[in-house]
N, C-alpha and C. Protein backbone atom coordinates (compact mmCIF):
# COMPACT_ATOMS: atom_id res chain seq x y z
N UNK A 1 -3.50 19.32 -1.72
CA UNK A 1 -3.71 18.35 -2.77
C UNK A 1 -2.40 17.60 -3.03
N UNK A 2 -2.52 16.37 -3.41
CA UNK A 2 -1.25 15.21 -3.63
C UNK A 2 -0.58 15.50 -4.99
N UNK A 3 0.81 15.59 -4.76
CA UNK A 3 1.37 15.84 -6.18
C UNK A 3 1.63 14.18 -6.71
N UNK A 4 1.95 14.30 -7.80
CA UNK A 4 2.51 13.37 -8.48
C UNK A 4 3.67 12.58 -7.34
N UNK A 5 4.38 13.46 -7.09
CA UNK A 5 5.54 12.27 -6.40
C UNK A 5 4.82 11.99 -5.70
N UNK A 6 4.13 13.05 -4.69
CA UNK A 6 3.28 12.27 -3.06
C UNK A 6 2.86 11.25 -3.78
N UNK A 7 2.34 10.52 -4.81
CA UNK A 7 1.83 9.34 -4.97
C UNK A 7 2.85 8.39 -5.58
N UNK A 8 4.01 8.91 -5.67
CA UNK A 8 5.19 7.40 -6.07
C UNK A 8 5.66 7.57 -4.84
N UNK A 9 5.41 8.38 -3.40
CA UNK A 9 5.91 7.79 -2.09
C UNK A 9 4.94 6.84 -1.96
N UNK A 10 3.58 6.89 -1.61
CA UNK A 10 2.94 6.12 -1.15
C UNK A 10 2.60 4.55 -1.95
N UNK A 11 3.11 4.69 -3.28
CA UNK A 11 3.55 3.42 -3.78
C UNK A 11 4.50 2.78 -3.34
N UNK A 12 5.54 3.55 -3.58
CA UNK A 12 7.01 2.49 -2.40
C UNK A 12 6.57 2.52 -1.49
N UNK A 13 5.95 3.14 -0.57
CA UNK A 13 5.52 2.78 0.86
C UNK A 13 4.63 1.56 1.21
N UNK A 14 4.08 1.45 0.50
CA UNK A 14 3.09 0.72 0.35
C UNK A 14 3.50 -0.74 0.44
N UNK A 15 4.55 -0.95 -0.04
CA UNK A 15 5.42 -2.71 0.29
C UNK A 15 5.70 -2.81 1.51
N UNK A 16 5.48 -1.73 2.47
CA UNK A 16 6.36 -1.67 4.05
C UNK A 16 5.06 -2.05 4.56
N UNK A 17 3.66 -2.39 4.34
CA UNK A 17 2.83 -3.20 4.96
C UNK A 17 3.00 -4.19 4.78
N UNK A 18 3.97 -5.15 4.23
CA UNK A 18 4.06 -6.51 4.33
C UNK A 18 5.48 -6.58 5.44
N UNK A 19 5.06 -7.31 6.77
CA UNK A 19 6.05 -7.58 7.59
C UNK A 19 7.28 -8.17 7.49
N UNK A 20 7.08 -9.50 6.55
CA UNK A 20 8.44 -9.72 5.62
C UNK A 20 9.48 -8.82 4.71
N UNK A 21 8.81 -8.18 4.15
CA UNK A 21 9.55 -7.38 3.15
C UNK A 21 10.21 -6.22 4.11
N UNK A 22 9.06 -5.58 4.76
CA UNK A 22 9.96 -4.78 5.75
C UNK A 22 11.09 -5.18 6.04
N UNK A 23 11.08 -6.40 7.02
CA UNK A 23 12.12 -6.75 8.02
C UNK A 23 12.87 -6.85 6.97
N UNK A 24 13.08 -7.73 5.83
CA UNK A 24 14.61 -7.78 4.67
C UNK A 24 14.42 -6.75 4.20
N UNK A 25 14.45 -5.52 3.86
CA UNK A 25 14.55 -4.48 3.88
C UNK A 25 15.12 -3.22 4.86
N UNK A 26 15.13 -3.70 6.15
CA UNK A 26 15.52 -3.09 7.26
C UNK A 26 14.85 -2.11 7.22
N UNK A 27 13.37 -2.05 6.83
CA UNK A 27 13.00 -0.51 7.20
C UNK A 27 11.20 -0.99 8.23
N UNK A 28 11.26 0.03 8.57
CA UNK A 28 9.90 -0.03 9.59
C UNK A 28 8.67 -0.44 8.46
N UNK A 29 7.69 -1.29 9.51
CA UNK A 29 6.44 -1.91 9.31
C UNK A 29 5.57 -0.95 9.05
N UNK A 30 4.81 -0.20 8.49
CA UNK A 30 4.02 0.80 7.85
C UNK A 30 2.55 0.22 8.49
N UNK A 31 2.32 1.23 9.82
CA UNK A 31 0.82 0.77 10.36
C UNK A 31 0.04 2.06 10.77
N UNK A 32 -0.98 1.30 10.75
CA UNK A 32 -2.07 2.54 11.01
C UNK A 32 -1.42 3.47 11.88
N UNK A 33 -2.10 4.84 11.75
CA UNK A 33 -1.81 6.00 12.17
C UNK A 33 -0.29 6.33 12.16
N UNK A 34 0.59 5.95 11.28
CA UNK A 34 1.80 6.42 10.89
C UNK A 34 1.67 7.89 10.02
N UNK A 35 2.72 8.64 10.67
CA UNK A 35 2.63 9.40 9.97
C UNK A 35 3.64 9.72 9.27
N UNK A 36 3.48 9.75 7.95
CA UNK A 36 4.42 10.19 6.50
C UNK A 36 4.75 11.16 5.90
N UNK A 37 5.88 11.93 6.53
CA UNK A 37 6.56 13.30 6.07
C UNK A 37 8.06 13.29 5.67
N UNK A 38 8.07 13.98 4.89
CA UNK A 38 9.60 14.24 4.64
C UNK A 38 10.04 15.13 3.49
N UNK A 39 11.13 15.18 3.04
CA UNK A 39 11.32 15.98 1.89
C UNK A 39 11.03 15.87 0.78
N UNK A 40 10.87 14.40 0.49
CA UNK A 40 9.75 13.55 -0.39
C UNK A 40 8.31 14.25 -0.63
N UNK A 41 7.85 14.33 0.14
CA UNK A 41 6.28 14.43 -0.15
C UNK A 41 6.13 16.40 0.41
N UNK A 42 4.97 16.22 -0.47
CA UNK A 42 4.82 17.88 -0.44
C UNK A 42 4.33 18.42 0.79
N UNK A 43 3.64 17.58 1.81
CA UNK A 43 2.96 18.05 3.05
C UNK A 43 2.87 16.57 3.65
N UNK A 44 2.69 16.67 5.00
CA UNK A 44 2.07 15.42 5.83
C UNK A 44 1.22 14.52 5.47
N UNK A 45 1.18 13.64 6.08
CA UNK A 45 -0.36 12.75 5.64
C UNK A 45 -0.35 11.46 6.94
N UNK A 46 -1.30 10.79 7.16
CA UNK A 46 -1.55 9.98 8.44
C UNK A 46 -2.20 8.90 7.59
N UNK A 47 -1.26 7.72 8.32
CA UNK A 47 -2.04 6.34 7.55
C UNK A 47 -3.22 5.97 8.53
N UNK A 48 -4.75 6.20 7.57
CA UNK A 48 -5.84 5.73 8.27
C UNK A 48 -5.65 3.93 8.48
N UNK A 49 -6.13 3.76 7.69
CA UNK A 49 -5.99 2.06 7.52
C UNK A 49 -4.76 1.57 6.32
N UNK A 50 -4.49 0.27 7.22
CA UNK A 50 -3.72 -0.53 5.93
C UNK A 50 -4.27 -1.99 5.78
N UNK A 51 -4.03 -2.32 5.00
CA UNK A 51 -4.71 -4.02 4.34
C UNK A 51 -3.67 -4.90 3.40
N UNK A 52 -3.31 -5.91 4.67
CA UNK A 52 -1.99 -6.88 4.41
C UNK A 52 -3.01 -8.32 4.05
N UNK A 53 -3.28 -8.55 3.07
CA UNK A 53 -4.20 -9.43 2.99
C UNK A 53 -3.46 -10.87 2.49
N UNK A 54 -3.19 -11.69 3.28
CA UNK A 54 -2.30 -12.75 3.33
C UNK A 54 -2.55 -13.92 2.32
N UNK A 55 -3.83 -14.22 2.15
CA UNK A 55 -4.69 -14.92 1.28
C UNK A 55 -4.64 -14.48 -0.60
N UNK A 56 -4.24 -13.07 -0.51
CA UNK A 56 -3.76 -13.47 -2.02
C UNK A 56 -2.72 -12.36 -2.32
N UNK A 57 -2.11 -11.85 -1.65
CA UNK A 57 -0.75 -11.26 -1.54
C UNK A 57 -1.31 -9.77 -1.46
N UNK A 58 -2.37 -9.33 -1.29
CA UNK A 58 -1.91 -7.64 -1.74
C UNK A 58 -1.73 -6.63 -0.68
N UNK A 59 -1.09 -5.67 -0.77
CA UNK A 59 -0.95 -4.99 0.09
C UNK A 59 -1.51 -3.53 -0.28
N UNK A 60 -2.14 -2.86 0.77
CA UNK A 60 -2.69 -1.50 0.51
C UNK A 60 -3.07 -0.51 1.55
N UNK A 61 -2.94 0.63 1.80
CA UNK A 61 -3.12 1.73 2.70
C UNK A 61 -4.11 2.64 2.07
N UNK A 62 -4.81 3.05 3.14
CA UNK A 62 -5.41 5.10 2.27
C UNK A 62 -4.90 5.70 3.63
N UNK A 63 -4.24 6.81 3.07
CA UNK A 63 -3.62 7.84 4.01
C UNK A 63 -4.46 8.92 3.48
N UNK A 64 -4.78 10.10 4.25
CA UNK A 64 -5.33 11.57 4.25
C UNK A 64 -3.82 12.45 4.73
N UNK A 65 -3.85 13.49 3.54
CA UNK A 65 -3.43 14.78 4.43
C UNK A 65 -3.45 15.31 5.82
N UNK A 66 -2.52 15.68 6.36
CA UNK A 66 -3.03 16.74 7.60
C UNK A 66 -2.62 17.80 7.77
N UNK A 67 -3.80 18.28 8.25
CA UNK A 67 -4.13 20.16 7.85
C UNK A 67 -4.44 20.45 9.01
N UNK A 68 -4.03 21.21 9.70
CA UNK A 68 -4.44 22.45 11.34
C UNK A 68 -3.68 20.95 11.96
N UNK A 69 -3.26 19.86 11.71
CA UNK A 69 -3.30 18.98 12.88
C UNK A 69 -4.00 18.02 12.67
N UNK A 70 -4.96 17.82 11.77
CA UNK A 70 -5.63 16.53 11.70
C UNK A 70 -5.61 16.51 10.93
N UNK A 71 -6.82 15.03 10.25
CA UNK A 71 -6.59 14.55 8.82
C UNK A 71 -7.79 14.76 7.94
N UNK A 72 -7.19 15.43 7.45
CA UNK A 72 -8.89 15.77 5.92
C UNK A 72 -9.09 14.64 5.54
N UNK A 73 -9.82 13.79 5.80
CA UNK A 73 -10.65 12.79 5.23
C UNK A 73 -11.23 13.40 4.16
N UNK A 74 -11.35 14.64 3.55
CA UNK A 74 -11.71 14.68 2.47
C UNK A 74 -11.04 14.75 1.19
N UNK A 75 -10.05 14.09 1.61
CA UNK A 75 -8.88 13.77 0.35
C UNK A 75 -8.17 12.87 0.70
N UNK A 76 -9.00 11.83 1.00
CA UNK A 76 -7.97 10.09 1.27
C UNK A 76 -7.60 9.50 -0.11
N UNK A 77 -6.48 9.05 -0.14
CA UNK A 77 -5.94 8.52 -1.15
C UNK A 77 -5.31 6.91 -0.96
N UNK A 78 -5.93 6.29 -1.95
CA UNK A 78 -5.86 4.52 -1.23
C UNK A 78 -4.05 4.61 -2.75
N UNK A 79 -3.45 3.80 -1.44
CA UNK A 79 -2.17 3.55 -2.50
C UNK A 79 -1.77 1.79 -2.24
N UNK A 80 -1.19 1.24 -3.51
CA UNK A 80 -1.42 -0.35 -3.61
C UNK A 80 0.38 -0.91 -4.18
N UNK A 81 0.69 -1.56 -3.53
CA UNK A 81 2.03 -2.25 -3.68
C UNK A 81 1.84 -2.80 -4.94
N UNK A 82 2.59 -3.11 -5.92
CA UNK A 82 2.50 -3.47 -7.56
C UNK A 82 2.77 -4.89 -7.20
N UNK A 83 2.94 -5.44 -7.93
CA UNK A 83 3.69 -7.29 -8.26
C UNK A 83 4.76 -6.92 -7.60
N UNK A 84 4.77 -8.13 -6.36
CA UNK A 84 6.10 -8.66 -5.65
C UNK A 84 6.27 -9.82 -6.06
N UNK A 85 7.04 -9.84 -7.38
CA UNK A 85 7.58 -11.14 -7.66
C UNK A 85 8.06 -12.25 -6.37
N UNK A 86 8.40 -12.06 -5.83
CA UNK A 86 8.92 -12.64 -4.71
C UNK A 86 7.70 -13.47 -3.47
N UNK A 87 7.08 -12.83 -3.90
CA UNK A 87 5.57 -13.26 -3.66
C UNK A 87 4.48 -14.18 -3.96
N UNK A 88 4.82 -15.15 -4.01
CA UNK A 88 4.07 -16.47 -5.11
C UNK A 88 3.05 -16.56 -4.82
N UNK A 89 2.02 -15.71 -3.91
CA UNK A 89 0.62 -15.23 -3.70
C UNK A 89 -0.07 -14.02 -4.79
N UNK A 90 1.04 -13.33 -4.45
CA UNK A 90 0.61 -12.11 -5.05
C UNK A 90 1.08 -12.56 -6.72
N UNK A 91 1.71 -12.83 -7.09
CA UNK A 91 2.32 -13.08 -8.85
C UNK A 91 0.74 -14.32 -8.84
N UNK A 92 0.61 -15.08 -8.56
CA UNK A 92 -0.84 -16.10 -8.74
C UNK A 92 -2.24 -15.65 -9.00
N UNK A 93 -1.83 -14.66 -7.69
CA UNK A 93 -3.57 -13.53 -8.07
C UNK A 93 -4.17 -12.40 -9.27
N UNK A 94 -2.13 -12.05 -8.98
CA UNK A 94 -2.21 -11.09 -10.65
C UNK A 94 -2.37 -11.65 -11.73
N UNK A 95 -2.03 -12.96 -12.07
CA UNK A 95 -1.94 -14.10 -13.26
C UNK A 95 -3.34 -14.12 -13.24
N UNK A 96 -4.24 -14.45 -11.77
CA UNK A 96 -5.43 -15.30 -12.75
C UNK A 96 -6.51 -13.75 -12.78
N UNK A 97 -6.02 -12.58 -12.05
CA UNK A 97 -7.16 -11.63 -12.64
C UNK A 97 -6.99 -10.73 -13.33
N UNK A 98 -5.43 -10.33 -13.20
CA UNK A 98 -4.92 -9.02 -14.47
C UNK A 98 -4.83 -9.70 -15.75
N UNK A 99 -4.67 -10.66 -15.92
CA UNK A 99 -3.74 -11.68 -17.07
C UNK A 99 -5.50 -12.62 -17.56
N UNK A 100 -5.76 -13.38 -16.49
CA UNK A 100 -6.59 -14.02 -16.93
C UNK A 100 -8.40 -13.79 -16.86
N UNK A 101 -8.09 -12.08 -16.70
CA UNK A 101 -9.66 -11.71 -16.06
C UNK A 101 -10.26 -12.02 -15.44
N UNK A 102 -10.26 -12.58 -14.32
CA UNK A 102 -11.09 -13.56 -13.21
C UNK A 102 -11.76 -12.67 -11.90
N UNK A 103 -12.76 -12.35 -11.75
CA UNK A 103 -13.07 -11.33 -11.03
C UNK A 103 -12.57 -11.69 -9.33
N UNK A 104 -12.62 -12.86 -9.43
CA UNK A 104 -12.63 -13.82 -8.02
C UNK A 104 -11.09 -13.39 -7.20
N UNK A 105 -11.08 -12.67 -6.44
CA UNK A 105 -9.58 -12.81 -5.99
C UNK A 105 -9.36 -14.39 -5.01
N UNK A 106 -10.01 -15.27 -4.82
CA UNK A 106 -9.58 -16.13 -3.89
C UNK A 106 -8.25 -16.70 -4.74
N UNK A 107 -7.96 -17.54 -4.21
CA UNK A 107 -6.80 -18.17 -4.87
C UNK A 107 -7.22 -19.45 -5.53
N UNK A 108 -6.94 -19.85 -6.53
CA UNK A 108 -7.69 -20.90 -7.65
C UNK A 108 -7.10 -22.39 -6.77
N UNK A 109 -7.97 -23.03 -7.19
CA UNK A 109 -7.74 -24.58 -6.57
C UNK A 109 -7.28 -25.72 -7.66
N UNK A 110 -6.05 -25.36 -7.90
CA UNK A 110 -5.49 -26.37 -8.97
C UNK A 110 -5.24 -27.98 -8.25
């Protein structure tokens, strides 16, 4: 089971699916079937899918545990990059649906 930190790794991790931020960052591109261990997190885990969605900034993964060697899909955990200010996609989308309730994620046509 995911502790508390395992889920503030996979929040910072979670910005390393955007290829930009990686690269100015100098750290690796965060892609499927990566696997995420370290002294950080309480046990292993394997990134099933990630979702770099260019159209309104967000970025997101679900990684599973792995146990004997593989991955318990029965404890996937979807983790989501917060506001990248730096991001004038992502700060636009959060404005018109966190801020302005708008169910619509497209991007508004001003």
């Amino acid at each position: 089971m995911a502790t508390e930190r395992d889920y503030n790794v996979f929040a910072d991790e979670a910005y390393q699916i955007d290829k930009t931020r990686a690269k100015n960052e100098d750290r690796a591109l965060l892609l499927k079937g990566d696997i995420l261990e370290g002294t950080k997190l309480s046990q292993s885990y394997i990134v099933l899918e990630v979702a770099d969605n260019n159209k309104n900034g967000m970025q997101a993964m679900a990684v599973a545990p792995i146990k004997d060697g593989i991955a318990d899909t029965s404890e996937v955990i979807i983790a989501y990059a917060g506001t990248d200010f730096d991001d004038k996609l992502d700060v636009l989308t959060d404005a018109t649906t966190v801020v302005g309730g708008d169910v619509d994620l497209s991007i508004p046509q001003w």
